[in-house]
C-alpha atoms as a PDB file:
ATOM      1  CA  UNK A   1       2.236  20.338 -16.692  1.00  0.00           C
ATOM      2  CA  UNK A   2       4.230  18.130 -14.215  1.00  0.00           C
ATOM      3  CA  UNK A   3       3.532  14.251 -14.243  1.00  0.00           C
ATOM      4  CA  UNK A   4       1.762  13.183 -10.945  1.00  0.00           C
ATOM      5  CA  UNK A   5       3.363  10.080  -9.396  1.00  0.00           C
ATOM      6  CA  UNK A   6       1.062   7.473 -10.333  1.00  0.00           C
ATOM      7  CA  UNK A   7       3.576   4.139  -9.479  1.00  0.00           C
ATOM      8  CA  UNK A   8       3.956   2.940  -6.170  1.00  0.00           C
ATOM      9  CA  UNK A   9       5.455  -0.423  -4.337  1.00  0.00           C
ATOM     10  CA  UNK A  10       4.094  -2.276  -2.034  1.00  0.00           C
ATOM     11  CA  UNK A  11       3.574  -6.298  -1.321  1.00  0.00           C
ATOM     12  CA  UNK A  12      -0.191  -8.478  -2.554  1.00  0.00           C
ATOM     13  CA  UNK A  13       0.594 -10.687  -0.028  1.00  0.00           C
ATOM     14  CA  UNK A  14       2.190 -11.273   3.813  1.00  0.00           C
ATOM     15  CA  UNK A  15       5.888 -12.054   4.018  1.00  0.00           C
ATOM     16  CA  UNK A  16       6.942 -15.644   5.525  1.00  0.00           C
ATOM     17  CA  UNK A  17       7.572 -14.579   8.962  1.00  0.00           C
ATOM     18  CA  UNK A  18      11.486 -14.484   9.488  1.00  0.00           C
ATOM     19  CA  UNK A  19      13.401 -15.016  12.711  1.00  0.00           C
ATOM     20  CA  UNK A  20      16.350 -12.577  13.517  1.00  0.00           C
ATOM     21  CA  UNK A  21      18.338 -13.780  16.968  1.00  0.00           C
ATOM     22  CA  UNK A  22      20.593 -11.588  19.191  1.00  0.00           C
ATOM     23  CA  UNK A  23      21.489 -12.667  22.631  1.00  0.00           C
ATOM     24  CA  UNK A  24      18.815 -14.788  22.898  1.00  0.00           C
ATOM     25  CA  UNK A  25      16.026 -12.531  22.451  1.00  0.00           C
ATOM     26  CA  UNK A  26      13.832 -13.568  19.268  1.00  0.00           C
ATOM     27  CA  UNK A  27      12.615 -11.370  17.021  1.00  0.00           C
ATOM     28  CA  UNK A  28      10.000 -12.615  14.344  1.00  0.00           C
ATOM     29  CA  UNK A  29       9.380 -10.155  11.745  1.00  0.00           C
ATOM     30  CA  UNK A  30       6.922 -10.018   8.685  1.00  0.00           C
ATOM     31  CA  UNK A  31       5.417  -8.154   6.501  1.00  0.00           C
ATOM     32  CA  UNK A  32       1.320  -7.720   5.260  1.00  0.00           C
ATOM     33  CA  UNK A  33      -0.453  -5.690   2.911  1.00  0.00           C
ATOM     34  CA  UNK A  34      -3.086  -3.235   4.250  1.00  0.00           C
ATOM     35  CA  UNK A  35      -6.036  -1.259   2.985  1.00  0.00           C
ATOM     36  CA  UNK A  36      -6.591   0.889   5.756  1.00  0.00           C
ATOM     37  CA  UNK A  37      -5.481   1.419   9.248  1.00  0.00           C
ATOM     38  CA  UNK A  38      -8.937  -0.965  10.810  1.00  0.00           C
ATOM     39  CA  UNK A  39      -7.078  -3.735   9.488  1.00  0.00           C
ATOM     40  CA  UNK A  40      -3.924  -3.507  11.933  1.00  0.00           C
ATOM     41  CA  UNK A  41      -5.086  -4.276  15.269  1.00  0.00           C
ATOM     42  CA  UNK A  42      -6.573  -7.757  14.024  1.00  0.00           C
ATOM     43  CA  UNK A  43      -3.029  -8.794  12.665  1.00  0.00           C
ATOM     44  CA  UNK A  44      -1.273  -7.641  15.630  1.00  0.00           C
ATOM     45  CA  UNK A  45      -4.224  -9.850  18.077  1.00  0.00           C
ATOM     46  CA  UNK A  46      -3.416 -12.401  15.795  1.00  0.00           C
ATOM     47  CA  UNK A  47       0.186 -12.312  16.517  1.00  0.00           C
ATOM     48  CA  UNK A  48      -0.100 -12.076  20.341  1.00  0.00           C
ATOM     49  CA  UNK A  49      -1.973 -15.458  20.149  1.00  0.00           C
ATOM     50  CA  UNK A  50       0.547 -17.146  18.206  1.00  0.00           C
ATOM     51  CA  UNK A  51       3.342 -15.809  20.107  1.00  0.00           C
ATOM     52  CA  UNK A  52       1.725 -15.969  23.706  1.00  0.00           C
ATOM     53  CA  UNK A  53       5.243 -15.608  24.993  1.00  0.00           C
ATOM     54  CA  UNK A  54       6.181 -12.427  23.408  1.00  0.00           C
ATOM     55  CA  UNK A  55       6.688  -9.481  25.530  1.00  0.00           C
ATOM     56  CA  UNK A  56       6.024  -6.946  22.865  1.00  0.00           C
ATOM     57  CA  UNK A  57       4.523  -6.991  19.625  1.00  0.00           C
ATOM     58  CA  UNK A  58       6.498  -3.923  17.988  1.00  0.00           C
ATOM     59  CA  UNK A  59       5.495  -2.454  14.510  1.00  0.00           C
ATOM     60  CA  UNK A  60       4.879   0.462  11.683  1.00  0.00           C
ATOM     61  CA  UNK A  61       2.584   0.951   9.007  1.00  0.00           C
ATOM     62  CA  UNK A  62       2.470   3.078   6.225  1.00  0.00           C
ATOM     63  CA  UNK A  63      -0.600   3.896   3.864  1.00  0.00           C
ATOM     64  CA  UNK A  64      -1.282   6.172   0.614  1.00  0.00           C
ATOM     65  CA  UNK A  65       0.917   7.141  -1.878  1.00  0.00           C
ATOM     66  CA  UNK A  66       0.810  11.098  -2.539  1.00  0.00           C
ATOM     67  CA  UNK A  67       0.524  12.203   0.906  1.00  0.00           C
ATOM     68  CA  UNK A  68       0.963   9.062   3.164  1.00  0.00           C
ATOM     69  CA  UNK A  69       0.269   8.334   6.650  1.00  0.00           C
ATOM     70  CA  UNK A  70       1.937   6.299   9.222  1.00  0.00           C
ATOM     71  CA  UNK A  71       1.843   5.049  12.405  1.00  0.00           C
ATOM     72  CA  UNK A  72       5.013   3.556  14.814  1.00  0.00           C
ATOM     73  CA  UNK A  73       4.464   2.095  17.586  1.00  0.00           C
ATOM     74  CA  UNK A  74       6.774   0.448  20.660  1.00  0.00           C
ATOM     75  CA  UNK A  75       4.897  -1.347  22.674  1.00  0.00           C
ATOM     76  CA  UNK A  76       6.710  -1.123  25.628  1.00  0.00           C
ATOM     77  CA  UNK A  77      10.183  -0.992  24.287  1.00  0.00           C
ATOM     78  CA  UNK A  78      12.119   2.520  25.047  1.00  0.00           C
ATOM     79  CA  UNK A  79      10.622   5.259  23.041  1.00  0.00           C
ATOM     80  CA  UNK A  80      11.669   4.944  19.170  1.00  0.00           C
ATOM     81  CA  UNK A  81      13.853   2.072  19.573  1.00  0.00           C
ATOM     82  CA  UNK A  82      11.265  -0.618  18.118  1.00  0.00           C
ATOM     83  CA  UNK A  83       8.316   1.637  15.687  1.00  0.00           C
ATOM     84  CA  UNK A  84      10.994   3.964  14.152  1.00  0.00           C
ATOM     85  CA  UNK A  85      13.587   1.554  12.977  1.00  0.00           C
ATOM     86  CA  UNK A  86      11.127  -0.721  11.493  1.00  0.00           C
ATOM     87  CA  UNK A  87       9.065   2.367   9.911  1.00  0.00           C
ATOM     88  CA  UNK A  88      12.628   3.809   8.456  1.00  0.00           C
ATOM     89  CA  UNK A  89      12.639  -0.068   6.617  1.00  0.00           C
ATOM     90  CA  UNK A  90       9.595   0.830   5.120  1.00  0.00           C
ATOM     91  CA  UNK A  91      10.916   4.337   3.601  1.00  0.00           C
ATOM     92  CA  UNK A  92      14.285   2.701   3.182  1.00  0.00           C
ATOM     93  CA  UNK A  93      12.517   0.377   0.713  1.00  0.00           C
ATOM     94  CA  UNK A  94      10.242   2.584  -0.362  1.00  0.00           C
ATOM     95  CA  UNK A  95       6.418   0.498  -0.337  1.00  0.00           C
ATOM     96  CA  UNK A  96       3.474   1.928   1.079  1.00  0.00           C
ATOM     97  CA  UNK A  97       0.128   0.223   1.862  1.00  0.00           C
ATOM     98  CA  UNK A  98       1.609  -2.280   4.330  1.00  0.00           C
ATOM     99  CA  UNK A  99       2.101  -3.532   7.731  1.00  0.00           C
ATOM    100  CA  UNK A 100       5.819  -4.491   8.912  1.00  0.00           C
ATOM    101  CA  UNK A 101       5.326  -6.414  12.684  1.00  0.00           C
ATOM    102  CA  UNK A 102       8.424  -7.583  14.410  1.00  0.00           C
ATOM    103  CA  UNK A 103       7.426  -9.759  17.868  1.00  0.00           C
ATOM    104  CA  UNK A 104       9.971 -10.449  20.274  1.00  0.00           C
ATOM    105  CA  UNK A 105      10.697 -12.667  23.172  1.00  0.00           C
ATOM    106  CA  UNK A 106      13.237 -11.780  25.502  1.00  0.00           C
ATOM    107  CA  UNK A 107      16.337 -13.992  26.218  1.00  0.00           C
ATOM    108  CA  UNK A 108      17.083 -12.906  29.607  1.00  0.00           C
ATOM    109  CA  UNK A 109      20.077 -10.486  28.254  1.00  0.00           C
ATOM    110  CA  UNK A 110      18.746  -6.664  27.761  1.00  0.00           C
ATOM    111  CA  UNK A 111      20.219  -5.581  24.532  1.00  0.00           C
ATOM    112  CA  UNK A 112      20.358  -1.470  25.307  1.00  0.00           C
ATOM    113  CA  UNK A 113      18.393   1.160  23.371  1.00  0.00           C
ATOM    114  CA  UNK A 114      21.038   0.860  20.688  1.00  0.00           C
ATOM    115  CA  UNK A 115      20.900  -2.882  20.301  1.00  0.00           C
ATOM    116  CA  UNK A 116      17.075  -2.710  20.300  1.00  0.00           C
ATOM    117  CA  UNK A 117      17.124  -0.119  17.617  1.00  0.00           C
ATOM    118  CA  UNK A 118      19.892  -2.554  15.610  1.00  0.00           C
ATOM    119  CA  UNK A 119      17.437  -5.723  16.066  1.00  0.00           C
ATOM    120  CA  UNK A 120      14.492  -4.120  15.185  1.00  0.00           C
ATOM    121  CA  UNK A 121      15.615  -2.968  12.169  1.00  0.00           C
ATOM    122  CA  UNK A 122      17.580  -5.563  10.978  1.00  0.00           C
ATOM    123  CA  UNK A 123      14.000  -8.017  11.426  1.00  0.00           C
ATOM    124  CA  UNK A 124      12.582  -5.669   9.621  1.00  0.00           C
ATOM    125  CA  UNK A 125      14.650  -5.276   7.008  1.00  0.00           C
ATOM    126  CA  UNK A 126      15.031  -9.060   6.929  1.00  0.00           C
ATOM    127  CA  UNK A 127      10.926  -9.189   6.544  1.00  0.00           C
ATOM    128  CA  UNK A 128      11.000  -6.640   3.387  1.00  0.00           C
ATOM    129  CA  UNK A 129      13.525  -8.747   2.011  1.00  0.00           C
ATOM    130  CA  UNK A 130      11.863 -11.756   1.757  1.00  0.00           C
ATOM    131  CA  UNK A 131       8.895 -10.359   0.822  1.00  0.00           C
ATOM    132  CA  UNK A 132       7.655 -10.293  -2.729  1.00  0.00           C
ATOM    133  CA  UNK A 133       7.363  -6.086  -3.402  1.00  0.00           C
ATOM    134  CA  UNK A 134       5.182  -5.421  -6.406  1.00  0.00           C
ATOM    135  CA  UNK A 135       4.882  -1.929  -8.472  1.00  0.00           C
ATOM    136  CA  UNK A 136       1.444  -1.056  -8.531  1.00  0.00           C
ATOM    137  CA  UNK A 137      -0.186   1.978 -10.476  1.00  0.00           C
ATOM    138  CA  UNK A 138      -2.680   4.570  -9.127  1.00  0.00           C
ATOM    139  CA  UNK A 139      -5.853   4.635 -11.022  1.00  0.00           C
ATOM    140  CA  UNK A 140      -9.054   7.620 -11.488  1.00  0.00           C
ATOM    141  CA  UNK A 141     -11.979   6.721 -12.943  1.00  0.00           C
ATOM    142  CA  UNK A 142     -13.767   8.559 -15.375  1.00  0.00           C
ATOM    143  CA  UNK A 143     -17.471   8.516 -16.389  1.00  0.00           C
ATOM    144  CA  UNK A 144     -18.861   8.806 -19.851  1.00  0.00           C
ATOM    145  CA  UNK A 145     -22.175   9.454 -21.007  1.00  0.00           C
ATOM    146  CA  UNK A 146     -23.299  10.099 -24.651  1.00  0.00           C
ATOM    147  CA  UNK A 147     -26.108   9.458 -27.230  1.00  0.00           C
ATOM    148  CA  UNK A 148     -25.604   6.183 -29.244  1.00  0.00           C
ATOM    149  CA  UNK A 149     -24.414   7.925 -32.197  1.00  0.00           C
ATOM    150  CA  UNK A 150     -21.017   8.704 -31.483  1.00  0.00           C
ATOM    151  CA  UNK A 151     -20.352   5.144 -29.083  1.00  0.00           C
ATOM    152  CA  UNK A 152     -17.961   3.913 -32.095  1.00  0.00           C
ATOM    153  CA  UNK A 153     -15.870   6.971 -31.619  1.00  0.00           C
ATOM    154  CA  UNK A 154     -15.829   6.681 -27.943  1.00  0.00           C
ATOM    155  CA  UNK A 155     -15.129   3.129 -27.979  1.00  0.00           C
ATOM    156  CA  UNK A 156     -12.539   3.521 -30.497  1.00  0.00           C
ATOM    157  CA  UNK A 157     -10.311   6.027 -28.096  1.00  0.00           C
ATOM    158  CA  UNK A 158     -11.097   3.423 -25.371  1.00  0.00           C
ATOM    159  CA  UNK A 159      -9.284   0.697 -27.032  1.00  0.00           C
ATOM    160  CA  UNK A 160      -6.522   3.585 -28.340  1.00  0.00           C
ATOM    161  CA  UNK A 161      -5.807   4.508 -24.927  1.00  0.00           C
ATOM    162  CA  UNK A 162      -5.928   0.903 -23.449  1.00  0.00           C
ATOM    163  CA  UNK A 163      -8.202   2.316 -20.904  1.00  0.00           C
ATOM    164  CA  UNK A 164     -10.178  -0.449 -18.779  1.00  0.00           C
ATOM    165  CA  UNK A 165     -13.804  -0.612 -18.856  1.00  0.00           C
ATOM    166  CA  UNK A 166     -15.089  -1.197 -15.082  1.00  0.00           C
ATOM    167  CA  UNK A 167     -18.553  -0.062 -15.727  1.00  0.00           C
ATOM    168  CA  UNK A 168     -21.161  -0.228 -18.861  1.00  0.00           C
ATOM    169  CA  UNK A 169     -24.959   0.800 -20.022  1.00  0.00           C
ATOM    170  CA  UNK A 170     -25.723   0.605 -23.044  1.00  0.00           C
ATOM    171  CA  UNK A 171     -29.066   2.402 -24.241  1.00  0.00           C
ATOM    172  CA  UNK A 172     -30.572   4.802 -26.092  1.00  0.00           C
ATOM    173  CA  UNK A 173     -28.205   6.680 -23.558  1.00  0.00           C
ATOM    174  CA  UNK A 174     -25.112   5.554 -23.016  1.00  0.00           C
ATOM    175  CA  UNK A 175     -23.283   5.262 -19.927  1.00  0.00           C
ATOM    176  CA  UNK A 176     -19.280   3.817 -19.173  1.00  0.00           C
ATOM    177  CA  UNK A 177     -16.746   4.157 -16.145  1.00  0.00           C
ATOM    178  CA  UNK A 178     -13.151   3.872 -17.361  1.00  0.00           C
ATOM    179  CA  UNK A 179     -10.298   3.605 -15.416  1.00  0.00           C
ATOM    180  CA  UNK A 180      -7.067   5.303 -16.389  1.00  0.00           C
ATOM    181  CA  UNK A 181      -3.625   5.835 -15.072  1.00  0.00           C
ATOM    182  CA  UNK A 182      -3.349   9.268 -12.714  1.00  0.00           C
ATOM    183  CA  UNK A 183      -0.679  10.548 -14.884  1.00  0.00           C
ATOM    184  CA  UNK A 184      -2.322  10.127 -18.101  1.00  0.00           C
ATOM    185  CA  UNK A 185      -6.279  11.492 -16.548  1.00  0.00           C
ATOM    186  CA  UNK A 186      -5.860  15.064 -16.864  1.00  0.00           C
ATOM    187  CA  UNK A 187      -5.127  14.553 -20.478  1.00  0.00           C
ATOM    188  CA  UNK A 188      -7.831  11.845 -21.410  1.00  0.00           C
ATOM    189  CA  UNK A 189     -10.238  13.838 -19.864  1.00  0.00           C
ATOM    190  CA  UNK A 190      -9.965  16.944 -21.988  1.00  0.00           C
ATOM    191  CA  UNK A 191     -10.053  13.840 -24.947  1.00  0.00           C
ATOM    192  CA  UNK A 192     -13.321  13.116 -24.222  1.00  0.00           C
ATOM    193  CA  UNK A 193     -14.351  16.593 -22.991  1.00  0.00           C
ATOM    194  CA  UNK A 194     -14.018  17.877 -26.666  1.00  0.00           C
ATOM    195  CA  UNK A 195     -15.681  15.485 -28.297  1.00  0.00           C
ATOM    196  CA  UNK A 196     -19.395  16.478 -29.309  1.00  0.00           C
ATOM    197  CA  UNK A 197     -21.980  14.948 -27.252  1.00  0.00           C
ATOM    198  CA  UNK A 198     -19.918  13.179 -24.777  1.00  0.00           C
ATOM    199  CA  UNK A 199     -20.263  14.061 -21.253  1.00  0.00           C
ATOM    200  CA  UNK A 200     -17.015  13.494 -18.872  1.00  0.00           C
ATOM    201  CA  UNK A 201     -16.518  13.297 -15.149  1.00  0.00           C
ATOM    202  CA  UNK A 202     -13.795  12.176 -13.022  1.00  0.00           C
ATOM    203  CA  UNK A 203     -15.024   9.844 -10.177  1.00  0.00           C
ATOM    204  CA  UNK A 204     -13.646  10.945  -6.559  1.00  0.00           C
END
């Protein structure tokens, strides 16, 4: 049975915002952590505010791990030479779950589709560098119910598998959410599926 990715990268935290120059034009990059796509627009209002003299706030998100989904966007800038150049940082350094925003004030000197697409990604780049990138791992959760009788062997395998316990009843019936590594569910499923008088589900 193939392993399912269960280890991704992504940041806990927003970046400091860098500033990347070229002929004038500023571009100030950075990089947040999101949850879901609701919480772009906010940051990007935020931005606007800060940097009332920006003529575009530029960016690309990215968001899951198994099949993700993204979004690029140019704000004005010539198609895909702003979203796609920052979005191809985000692949190049391979997080998901996070915003990358590069705002830029113009300098009076137009830069060309190629020297946008340069900038942009460069700021970018500069924004995932300076960012602190974290592995994180993808957890199920699993739900146990049994008879007080056999909680010493469930808890035992518990503490074997150094499975975390986000949930607990304890009764006459017994009821506990675990959480456990993707990779390792299928398997500690079945575990607790054979054992007599334990009931198992996995939590969607």
């Amino acid at each position: 049975m193939e392993k399912k990715e269960d280890v991704y990268k992504t940041v806990t935290q927003p970046s400091p915002e860098i500033l990347y120059k070229d002929r004038k034009s500023k571009f100030y990059a950075a990089v947040y952590p999101i949850a879901s796509e609701e919480d772009v627009k906010p940051i990007v209002e935020e931005l606007r505010k800060k940097h009332h003299t920006a003529n575009h706030v530029c960016y690309a998100w990215q968001l899951g791990v198994d099949h993700p989904n993204y979004r690029a966007n140019d704000d004005g800038e010539p198609n895909n030479s702003a979203g796609m150049p920052i979005y191809g940082q985000i692949q190049s350094f391979d997080v998901t779950n996070v915003l990358i925003t590069v705002t830029r004030i113009f300098g009076g000197t137009k830069l060309g589709v190629g020297g946008l697409i340069q900038a942009y990604k460069t700021a970018a780049q500069m924004a995932l560098e300076s960012a602190q990138i974290v592995k994180r791992t993808v957890k199920v959760q699993l739900r146990l119910q049994f008879g007080y009788p056999v909680m010493d062997l469930v808890m035992r395998t518990i503490k074997q598998k150094d499975l975390d316990i986000v949930s607990q009843k304890m009764e006459l019936d017994c009821e506990l959410t675990v959480s456990v590594r993707l990779s390792e569910s299928e398997e500690t499923l079945q575990v607790f599926d054979e054992m007599h008088g334990v009931s198992v589900q996995m939590l969607v």
